[in-house]
Protein backbone atom coordinates (compact mmCIF):
# COMPACT_ATOMS: atom_id res chain seq x y z
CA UNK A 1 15.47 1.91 -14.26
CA UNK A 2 16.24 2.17 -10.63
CA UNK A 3 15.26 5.35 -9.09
CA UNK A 4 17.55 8.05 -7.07
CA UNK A 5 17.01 7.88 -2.88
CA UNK A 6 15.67 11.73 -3.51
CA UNK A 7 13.05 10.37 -5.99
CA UNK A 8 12.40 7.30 -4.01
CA UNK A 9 11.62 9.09 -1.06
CA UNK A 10 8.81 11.86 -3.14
CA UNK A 11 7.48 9.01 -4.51
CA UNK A 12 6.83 7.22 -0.98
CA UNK A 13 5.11 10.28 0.24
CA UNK A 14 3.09 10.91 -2.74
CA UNK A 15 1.92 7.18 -2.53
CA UNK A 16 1.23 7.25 0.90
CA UNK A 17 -0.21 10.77 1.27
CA UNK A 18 -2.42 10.34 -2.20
CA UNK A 19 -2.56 6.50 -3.35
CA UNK A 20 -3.39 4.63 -0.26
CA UNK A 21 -6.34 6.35 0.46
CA UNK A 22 -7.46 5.81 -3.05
CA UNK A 23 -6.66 2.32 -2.94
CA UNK A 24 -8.20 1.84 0.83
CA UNK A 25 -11.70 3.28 -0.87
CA UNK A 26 -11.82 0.98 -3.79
CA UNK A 27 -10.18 -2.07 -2.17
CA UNK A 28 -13.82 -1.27 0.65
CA UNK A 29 -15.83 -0.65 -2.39
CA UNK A 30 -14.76 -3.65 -3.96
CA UNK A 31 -14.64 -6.21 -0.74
CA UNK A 32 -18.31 -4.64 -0.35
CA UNK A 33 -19.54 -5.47 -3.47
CA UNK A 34 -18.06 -9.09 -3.11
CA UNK A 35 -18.88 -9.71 -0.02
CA UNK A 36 -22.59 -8.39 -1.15
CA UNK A 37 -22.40 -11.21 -3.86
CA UNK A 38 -21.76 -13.98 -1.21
CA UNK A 39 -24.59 -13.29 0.80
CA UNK A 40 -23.76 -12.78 4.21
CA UNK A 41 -20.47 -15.12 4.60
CA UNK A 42 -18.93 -16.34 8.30
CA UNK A 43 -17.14 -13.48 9.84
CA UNK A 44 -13.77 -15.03 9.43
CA UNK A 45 -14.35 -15.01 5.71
CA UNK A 46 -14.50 -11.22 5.98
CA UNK A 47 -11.65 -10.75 7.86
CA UNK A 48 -9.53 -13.14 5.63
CA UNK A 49 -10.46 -10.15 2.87
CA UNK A 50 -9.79 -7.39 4.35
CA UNK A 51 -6.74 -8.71 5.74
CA UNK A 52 -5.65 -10.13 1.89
CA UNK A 53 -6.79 -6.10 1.05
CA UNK A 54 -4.68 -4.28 3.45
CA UNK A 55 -1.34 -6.12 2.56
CA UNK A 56 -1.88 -6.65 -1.29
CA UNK A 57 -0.97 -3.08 -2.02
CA UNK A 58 2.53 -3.39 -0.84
CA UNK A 59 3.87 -6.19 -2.76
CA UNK A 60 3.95 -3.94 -5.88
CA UNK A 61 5.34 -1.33 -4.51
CA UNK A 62 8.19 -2.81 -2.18
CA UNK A 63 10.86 -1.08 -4.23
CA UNK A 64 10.06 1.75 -3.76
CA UNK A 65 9.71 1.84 -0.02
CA UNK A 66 12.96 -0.67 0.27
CA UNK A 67 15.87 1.85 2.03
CA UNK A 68 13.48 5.01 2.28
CA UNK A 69 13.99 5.50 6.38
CA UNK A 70 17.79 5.11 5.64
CA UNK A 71 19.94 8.41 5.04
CA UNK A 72 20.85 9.03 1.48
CA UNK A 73 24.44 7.92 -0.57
CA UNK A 74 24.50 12.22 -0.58
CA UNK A 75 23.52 13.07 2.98
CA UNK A 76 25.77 14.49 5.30
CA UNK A 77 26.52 12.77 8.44
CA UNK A 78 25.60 15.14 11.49
């Protein structure tokens, strides 16, 4: 079901303004807890992580994201 630009662009905000910091918490708490079952690995290790961390959460939610800065089929040109 593909979504309207209106509801694509609530549902941006509402991920950005309420879901990433959720996800940036438990991706920490996570990375944390592996990274605590590793012992202490080489720093690049870590960074390789939190790198993979930080970019994993778009990939599932490209969609709805894709056209979102672009003006609307029902927007007026000014």
């Amino acid at each position: 079901m593909a979504l309207s630009h209106k509801a694509k662009k609530r549902w941006a905000i509402i991920i950005l303004v309420i879901g990433l910091p959720i996800y940036m918490i438990l991706a920490s708490v996570l990375a944390t807890a592996v990274l605590g079952w590793l012992g202490r690995p080489s720093i690049l290790l870590e960074l390789v992580i939190y790198v993979a961390l930080g970019v994993l959460w778009v990939f599932p939610l490209k969609n709805v994201f894709m056209g979102v800065g672009q003006a609307g089929p029902d927007d007026e040109d000014v």
